[in-house]
C-alpha atoms as a PDB file:
ATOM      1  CA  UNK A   1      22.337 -16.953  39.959  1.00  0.00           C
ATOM      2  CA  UNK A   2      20.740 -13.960  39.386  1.00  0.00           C
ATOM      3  CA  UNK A   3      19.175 -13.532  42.904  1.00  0.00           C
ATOM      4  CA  UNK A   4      22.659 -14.271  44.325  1.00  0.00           C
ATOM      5  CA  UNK A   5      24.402 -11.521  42.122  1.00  0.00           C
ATOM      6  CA  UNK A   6      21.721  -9.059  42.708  1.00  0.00           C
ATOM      7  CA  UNK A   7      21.843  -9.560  46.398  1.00  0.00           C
ATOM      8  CA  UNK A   8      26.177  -9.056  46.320  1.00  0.00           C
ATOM      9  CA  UNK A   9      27.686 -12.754  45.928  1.00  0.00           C
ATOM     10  CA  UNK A  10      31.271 -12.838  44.997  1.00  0.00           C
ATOM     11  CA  UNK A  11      31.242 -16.841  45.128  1.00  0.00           C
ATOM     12  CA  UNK A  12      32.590 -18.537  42.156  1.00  0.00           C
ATOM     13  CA  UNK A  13      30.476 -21.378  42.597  1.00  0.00           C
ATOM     14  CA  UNK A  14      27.455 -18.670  42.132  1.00  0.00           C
ATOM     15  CA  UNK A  15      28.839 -16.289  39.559  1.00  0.00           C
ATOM     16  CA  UNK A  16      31.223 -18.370  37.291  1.00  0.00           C
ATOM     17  CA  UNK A  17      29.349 -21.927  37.857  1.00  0.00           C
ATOM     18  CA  UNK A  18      30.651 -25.050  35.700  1.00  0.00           C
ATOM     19  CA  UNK A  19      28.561 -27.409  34.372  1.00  0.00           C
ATOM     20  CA  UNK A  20      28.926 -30.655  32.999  1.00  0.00           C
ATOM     21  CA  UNK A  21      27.995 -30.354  29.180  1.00  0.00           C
ATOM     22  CA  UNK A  22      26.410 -33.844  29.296  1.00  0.00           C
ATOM     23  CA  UNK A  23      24.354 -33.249  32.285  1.00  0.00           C
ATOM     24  CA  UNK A  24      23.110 -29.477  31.397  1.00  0.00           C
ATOM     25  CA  UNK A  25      21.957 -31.253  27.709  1.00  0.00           C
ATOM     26  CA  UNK A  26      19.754 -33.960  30.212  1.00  0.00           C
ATOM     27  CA  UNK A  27      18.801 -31.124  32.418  1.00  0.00           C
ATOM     28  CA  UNK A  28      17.097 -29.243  29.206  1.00  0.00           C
ATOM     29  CA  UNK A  29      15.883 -32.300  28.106  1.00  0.00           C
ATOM     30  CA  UNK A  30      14.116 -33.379  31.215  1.00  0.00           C
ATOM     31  CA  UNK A  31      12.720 -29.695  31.751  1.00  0.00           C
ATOM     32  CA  UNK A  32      11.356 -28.999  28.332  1.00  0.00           C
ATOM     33  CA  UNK A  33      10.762 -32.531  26.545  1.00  0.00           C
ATOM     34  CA  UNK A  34      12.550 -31.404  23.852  1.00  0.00           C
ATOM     35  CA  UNK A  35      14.671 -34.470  21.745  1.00  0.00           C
ATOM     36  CA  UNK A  36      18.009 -34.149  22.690  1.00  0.00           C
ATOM     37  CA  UNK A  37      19.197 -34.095  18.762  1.00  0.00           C
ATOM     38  CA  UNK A  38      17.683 -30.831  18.838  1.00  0.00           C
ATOM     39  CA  UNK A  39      18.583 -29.931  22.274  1.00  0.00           C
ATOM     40  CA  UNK A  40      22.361 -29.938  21.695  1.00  0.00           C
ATOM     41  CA  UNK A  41      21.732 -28.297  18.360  1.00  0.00           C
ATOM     42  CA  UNK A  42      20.926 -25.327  20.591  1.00  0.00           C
ATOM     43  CA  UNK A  43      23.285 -25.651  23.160  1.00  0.00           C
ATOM     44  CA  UNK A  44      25.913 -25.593  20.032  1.00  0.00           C
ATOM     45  CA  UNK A  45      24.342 -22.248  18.936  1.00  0.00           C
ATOM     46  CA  UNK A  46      24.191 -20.746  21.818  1.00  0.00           C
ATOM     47  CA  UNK A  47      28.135 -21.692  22.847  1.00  0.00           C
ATOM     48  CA  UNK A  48      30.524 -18.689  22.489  1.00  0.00           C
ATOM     49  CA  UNK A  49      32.832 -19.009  19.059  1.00  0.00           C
ATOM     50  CA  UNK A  50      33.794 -16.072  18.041  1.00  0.00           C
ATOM     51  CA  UNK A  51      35.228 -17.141  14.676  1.00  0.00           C
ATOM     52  CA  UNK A  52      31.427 -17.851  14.234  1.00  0.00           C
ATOM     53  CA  UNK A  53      29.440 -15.024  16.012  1.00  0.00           C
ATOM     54  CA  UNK A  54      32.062 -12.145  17.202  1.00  0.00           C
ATOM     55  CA  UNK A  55      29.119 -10.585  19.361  1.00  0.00           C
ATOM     56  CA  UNK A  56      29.540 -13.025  22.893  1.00  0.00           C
ATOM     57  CA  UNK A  57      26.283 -11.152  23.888  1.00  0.00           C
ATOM     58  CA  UNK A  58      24.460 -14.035  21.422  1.00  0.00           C
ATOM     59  CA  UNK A  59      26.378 -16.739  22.731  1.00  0.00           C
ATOM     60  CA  UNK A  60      25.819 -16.906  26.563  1.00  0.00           C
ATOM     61  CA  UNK A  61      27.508 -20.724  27.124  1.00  0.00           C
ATOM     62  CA  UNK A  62      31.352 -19.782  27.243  1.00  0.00           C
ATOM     63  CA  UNK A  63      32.872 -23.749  26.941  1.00  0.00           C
ATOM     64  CA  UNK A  64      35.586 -24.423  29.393  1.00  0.00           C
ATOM     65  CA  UNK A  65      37.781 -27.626  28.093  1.00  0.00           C
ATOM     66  CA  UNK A  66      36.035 -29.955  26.259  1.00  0.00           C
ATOM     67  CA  UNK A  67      33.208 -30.913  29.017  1.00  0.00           C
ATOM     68  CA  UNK A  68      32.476 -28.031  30.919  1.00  0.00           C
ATOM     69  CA  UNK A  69      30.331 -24.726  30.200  1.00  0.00           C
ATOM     70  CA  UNK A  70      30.196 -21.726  32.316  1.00  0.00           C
ATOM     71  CA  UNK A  71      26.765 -19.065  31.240  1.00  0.00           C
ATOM     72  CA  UNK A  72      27.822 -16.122  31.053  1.00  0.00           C
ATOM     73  CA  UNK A  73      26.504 -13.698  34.104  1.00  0.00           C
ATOM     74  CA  UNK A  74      22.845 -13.715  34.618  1.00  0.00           C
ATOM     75  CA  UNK A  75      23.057  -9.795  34.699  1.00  0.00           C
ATOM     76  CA  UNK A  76      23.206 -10.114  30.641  1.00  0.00           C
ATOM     77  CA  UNK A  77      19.277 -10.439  29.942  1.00  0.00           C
ATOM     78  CA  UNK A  78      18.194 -11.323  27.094  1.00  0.00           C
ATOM     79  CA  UNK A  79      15.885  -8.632  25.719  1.00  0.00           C
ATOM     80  CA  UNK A  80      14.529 -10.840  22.309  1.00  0.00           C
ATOM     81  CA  UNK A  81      15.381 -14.329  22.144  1.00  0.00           C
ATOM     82  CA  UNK A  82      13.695 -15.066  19.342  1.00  0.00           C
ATOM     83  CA  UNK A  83      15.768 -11.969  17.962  1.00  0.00           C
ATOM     84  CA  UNK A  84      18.717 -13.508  18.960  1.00  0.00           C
ATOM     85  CA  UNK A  85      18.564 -16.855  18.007  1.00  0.00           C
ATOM     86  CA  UNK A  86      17.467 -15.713  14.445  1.00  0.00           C
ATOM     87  CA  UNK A  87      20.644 -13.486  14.662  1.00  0.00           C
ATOM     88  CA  UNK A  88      22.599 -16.675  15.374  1.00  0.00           C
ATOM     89  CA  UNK A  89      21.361 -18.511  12.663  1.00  0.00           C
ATOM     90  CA  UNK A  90      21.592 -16.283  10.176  1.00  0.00           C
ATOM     91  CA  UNK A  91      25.460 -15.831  10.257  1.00  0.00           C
ATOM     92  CA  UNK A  92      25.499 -19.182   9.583  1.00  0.00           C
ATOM     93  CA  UNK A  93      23.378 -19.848   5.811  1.00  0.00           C
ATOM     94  CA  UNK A  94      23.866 -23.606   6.355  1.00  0.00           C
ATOM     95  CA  UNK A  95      22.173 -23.581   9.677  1.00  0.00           C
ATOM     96  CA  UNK A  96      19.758 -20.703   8.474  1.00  0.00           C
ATOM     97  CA  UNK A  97      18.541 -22.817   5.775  1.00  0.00           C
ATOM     98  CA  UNK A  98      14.550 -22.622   5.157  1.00  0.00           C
ATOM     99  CA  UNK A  99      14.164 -19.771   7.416  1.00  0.00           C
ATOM    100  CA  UNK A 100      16.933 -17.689   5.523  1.00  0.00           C
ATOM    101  CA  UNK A 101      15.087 -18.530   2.092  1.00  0.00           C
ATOM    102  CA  UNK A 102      11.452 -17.691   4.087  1.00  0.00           C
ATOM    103  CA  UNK A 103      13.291 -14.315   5.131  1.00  0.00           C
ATOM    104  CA  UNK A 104      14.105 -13.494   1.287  1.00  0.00           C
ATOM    105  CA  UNK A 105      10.849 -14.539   0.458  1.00  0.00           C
ATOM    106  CA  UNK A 106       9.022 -12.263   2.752  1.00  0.00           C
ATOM    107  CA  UNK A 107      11.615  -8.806   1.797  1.00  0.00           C
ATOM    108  CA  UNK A 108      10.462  -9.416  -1.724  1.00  0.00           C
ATOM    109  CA  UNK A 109       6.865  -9.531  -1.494  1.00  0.00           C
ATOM    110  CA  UNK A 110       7.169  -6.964   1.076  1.00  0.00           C
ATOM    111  CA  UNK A 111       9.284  -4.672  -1.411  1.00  0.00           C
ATOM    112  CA  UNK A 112       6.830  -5.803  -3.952  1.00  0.00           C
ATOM    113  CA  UNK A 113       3.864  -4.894  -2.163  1.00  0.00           C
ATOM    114  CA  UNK A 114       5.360  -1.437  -1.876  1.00  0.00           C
ATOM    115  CA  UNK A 115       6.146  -0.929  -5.400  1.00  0.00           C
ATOM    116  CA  UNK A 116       2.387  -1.685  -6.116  1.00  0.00           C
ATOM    117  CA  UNK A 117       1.488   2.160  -4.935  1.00  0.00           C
ATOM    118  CA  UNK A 118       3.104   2.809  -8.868  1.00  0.00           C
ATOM    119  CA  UNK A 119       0.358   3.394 -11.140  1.00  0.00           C
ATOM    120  CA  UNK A 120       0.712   2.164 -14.629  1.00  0.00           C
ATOM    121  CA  UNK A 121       2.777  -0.016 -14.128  1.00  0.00           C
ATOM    122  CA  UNK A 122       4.242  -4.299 -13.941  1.00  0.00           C
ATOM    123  CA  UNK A 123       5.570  -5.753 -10.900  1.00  0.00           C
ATOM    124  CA  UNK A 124       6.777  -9.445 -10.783  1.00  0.00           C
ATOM    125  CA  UNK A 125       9.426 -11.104  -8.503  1.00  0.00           C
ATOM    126  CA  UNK A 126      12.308 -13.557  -8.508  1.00  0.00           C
ATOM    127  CA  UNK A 127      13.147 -14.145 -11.760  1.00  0.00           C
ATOM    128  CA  UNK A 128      15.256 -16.401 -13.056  1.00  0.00           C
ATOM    129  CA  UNK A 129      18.570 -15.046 -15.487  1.00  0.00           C
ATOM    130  CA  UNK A 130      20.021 -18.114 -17.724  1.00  0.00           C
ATOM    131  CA  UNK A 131      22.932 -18.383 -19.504  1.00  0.00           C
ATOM    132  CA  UNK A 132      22.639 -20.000 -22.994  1.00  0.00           C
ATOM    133  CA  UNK A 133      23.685 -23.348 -21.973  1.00  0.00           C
ATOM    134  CA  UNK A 134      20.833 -22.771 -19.824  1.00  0.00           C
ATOM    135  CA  UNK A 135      23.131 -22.978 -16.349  1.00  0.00           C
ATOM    136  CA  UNK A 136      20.776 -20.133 -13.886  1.00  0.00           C
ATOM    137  CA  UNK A 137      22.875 -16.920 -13.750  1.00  0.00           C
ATOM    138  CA  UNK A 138      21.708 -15.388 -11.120  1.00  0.00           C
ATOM    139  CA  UNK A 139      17.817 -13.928 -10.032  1.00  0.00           C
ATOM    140  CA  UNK A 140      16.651 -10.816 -10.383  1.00  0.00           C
ATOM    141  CA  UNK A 141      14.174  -9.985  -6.827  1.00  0.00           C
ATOM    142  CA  UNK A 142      11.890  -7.578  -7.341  1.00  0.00           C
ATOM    143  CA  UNK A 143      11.311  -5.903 -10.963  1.00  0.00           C
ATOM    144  CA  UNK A 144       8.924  -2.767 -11.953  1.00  0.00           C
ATOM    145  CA  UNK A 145       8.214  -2.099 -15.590  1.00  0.00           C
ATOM    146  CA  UNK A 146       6.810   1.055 -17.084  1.00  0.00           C
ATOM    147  CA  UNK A 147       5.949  -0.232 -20.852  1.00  0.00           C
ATOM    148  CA  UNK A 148       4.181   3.374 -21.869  1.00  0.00           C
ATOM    149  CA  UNK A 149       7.384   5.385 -21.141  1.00  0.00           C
ATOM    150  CA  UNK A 150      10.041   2.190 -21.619  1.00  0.00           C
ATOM    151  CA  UNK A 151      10.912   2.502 -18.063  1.00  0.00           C
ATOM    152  CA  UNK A 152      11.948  -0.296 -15.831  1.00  0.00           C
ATOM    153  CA  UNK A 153      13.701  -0.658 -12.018  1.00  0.00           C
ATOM    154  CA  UNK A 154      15.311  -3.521 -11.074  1.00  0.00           C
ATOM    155  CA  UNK A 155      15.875  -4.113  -7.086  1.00  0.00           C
ATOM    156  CA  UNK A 156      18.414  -6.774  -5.181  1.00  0.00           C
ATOM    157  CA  UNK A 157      16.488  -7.306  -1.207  1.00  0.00           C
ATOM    158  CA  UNK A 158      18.801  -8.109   1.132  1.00  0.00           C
ATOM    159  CA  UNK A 159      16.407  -8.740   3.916  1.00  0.00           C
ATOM    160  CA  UNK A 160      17.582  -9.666   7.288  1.00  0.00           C
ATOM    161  CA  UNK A 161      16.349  -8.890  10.497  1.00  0.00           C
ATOM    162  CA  UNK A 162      17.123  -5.595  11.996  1.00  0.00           C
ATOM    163  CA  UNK A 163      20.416  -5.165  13.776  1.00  0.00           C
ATOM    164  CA  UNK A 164      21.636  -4.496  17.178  1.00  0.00           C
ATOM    165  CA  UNK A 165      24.504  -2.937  17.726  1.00  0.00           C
ATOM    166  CA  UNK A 166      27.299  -1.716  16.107  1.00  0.00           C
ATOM    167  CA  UNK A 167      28.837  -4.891  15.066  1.00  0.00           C
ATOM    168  CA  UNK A 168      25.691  -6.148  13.309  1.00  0.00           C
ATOM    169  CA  UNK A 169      25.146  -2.703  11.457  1.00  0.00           C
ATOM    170  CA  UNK A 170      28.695  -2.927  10.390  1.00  0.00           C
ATOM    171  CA  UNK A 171      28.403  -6.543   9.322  1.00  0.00           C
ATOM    172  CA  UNK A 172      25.205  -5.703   7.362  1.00  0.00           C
ATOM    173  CA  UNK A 173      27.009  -3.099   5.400  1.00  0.00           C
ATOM    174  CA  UNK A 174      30.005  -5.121   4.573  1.00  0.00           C
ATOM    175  CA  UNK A 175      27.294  -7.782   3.103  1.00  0.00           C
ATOM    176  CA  UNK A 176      25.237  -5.197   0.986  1.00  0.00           C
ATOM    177  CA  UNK A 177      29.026  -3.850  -0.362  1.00  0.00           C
ATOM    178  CA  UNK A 178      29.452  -7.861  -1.125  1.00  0.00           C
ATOM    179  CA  UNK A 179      26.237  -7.764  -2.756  1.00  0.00           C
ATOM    180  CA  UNK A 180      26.620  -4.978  -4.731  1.00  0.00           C
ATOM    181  CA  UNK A 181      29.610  -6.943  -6.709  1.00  0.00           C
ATOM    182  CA  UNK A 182      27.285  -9.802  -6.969  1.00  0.00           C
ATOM    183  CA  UNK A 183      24.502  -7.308  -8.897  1.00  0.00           C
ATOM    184  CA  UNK A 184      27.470  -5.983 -10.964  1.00  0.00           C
ATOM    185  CA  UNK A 185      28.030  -9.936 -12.019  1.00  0.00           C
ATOM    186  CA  UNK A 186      24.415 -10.638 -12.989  1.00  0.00           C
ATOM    187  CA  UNK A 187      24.222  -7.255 -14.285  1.00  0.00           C
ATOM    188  CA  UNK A 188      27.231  -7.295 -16.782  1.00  0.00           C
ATOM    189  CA  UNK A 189      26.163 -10.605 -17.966  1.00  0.00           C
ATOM    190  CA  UNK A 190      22.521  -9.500 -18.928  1.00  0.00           C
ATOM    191  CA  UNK A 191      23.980  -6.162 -20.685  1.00  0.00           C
ATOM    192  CA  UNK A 192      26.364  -8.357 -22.706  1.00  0.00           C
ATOM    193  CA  UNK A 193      24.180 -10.911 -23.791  1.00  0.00           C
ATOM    194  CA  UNK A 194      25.975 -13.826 -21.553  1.00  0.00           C
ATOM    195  CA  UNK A 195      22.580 -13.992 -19.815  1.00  0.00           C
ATOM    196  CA  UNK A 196      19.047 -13.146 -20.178  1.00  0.00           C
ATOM    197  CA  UNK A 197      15.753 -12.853 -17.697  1.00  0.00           C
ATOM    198  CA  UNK A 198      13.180 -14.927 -18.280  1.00  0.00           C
ATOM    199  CA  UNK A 199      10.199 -12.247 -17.927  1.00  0.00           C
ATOM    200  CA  UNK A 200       6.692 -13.371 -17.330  1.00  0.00           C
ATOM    201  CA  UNK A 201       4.681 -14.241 -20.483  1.00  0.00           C
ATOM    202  CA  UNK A 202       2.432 -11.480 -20.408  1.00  0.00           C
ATOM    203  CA  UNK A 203       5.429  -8.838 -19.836  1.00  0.00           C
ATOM    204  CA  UNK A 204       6.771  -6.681 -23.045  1.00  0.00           C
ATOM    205  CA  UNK A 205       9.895  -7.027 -24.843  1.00  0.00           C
ATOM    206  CA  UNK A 206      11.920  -4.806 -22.715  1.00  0.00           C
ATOM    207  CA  UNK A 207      14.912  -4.050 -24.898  1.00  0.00           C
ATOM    208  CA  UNK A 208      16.083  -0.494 -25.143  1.00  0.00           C
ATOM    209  CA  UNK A 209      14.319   0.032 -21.788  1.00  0.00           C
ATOM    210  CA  UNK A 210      15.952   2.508 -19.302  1.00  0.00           C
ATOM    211  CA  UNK A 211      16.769   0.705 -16.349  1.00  0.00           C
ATOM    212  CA  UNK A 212      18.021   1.467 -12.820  1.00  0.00           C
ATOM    213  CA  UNK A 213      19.094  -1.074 -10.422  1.00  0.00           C
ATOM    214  CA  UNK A 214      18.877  -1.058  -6.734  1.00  0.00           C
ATOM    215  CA  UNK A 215      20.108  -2.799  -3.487  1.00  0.00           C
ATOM    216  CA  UNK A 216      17.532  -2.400  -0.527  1.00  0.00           C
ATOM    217  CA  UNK A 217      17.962  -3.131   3.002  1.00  0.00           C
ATOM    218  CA  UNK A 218      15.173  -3.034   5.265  1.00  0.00           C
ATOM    219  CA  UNK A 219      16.655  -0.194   7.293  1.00  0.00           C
ATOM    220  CA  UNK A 220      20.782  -0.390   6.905  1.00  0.00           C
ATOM    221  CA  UNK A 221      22.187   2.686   4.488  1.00  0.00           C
ATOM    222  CA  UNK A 222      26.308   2.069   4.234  1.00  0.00           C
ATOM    223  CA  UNK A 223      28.235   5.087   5.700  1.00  0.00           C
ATOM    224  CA  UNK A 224      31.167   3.950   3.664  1.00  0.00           C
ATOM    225  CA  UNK A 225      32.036   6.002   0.180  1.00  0.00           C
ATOM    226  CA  UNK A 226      30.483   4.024  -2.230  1.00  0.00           C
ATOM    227  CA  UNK A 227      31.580   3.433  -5.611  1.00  0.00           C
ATOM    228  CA  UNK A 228      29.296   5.369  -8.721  1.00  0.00           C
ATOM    229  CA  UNK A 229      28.929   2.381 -10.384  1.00  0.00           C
ATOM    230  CA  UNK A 230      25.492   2.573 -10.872  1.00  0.00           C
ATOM    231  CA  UNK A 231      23.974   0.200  -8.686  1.00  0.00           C
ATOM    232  CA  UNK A 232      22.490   2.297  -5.088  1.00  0.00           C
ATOM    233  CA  UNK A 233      22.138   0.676  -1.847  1.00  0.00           C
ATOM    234  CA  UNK A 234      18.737   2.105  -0.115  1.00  0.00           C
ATOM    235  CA  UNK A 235      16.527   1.758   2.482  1.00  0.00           C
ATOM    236  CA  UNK A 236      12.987   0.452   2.155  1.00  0.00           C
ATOM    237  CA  UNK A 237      12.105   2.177   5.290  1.00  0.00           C
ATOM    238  CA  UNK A 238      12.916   5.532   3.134  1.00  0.00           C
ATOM    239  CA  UNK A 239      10.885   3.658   0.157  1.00  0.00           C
ATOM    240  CA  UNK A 240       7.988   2.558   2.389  1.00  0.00           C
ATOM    241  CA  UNK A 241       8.414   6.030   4.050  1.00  0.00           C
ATOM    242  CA  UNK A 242       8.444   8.317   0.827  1.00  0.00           C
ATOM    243  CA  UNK A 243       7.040   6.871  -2.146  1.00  0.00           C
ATOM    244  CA  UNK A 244       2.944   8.515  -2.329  1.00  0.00           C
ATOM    245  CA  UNK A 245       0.587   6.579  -3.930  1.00  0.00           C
ATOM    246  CA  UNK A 246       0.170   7.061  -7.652  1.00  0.00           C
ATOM    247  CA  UNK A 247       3.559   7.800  -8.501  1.00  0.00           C
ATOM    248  CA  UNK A 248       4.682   6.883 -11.727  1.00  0.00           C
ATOM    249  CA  UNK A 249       8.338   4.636 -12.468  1.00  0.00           C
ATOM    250  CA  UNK A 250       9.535   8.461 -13.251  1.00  0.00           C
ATOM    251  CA  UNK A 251       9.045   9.205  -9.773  1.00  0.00           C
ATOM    252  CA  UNK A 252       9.935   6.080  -8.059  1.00  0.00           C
ATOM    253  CA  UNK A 253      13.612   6.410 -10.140  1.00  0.00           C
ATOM    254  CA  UNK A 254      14.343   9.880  -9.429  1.00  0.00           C
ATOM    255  CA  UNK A 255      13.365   8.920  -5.275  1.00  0.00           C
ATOM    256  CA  UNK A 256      15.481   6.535  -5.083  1.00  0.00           C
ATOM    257  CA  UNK A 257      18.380   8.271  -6.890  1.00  0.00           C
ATOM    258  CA  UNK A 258      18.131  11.522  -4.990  1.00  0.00           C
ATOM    259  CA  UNK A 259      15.907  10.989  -1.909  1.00  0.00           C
ATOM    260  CA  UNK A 260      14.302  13.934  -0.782  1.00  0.00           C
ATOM    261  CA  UNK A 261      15.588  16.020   2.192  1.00  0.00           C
ATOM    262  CA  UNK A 262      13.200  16.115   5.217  1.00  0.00           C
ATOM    263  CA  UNK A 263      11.047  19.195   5.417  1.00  0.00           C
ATOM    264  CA  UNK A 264      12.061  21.657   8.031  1.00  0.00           C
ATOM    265  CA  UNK A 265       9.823  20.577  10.430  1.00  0.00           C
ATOM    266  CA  UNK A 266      11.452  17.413  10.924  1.00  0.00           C
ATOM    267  CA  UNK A 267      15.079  19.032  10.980  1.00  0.00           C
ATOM    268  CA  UNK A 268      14.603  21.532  13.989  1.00  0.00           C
ATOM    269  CA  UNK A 269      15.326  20.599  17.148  1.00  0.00           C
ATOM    270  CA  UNK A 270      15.431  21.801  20.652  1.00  0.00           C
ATOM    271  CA  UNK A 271      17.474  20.472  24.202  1.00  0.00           C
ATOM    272  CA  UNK A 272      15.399  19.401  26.351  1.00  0.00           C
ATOM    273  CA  UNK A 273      16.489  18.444  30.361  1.00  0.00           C
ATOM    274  CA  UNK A 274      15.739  15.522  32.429  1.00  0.00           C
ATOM    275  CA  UNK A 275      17.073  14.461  35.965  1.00  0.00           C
ATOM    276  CA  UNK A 276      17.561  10.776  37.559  1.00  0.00           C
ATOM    277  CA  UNK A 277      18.598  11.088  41.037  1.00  0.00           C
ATOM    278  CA  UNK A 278      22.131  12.940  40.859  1.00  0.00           C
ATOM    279  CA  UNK A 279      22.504  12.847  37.325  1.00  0.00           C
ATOM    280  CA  UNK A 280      20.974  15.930  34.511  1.00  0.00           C
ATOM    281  CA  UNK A 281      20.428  14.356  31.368  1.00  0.00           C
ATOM    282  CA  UNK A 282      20.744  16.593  28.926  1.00  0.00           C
ATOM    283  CA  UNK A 283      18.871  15.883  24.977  1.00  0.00           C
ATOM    284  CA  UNK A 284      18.333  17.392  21.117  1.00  0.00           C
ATOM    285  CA  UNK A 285      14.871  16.810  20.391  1.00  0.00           C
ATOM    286  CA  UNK A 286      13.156  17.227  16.821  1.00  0.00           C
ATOM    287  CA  UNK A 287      10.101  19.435  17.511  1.00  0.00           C
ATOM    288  CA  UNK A 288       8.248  17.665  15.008  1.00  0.00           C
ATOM    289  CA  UNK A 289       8.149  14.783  17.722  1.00  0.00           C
ATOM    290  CA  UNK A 290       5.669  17.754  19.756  1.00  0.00           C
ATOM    291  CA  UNK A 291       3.451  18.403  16.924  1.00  0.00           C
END
């Protein structure tokens, strides 16, 4: 197909082929020995439905009737199929299963492992917050305690893979707006006394701390107003980016309430000019980029 396309071919049969759904599924198994329970697993994923996936750049099998598939041109190359296919599964948590709950695992020890450049101070992750009848509340991610100054930061990790595209950076915001209501569930229920954490055994009574709670991305930051309700969406790229070694809980709060502005090095730029054939490309460049 591709050869064909490159090379001009306006033929149907070579740009908008059908296929037989049951004979494509034997043609994958026969060609990669892969079971064919899994094999039309895949071919399901990878079929366009855009109630399911909205981006048809994910889904390359448009089906055609109830038998027939036609892939989409072989012009669209896929650039990270891996990428892609964890993309898929993701929009769907009962697909995503393990692997989502492996993702959430790795944000918070990666989070975790950040929050370790704190001096002074107690990390500890997903812990659990029970109601009195003892029904599970909610979790609390990633936690950092300062027992000296009766400091403490409380982060929700929504850790997903990074996105492509508008629609996925859009989609990522909705879900950390979604997730901020969720925090503000967990988070009126512990202030209240509807709930409680159950911290570590070696931990201090933490009543009366001051406590800030977070949202972090890996690399998402909502462009939408959002509400002062105290709960702030970040960025652990800006975390991993920003936070020196040795800071204290002090610091780490007032970063991630006010981040600091860029130094003016990294804010002054300058056009640069480059030409492809008949075209002048035209660019702003940060001149820190030359340094």
């Amino acid at each position: 197909m591709n050869a064909c396309t490159l090379r001009g071919s306006t033929s149907g049969l070579v740009i908008v082929p059908l296929v037989d759904s049951d004979a494509f599924v034997a043609d994958l198994i026969k060609a990669t020995l892969v079971p064919e329970d899994r094999v039309r697993l895949i071919v399901a994923l990878l079929t366009l439905d855009l109630e399911r996936c909205p981006d048809p750049c994910l889904t390359p099998l448009v089906p055609l009737g109830r038998d027939l598939l036609v892939p989409m041109s072989s012009l669209i190359v896929p650039s990270s199929p891996v990428r892609n296919f964890t993309a898929l599964l993701q929009a769907e948590p009962a697909r995503f299963g393990r692997a989502g709950q492996e993702l959430g695992a790795l944000g918070a020890r990666t989070v975790a492992d950040t929050l370790r450049r704190v001096s002074g101070a107690l990390v500890t992750t997903n812990i659990k917050v029970v109601r009195p009848n003892r029904l599970r509340a909610g979790d609390l991610d990633v936690v950092i305690c300062d027992p000296t100054n009766r400091m403490m930061a409380i982060f929700e990790i929504m850790w997903r893979i990074g996105p492509d595209g508008s629609a996925e950076v859009a989609k990522a915001e909705e879900d950390a707006h979604a997730k901020r209501e969720q925090v503000a569930r967990v988070r009126g229920d512990i202030e209240t006394g509807r709930a409680a954490p159950r911290w570590p055994a070696h931990w201090p009574d933490v009543t009366g701390f001051q406590t800030r709670w977070y949202i972090l991305t890996p690399n998402v930051l909502p462009v939408r107003t959002v509400e002062a309700d105290g709960t702030i969406v970040r960025s652990h790229q800006m975390l991993d980016a920003m936070l020196p070694p040795g800071s204290s809980v002090a610091d780490l709060i007032e970063l991630m309430d006010e981040p600091h502005y860029p130094p003016p090095e990294l804010t002054e730029t300058q056009w640069e000019q480059v030409t492809y054939g008949d075209f002048e490309i035209r660019f702003d460049v940060s001149k820190a980029a030359h340094g």
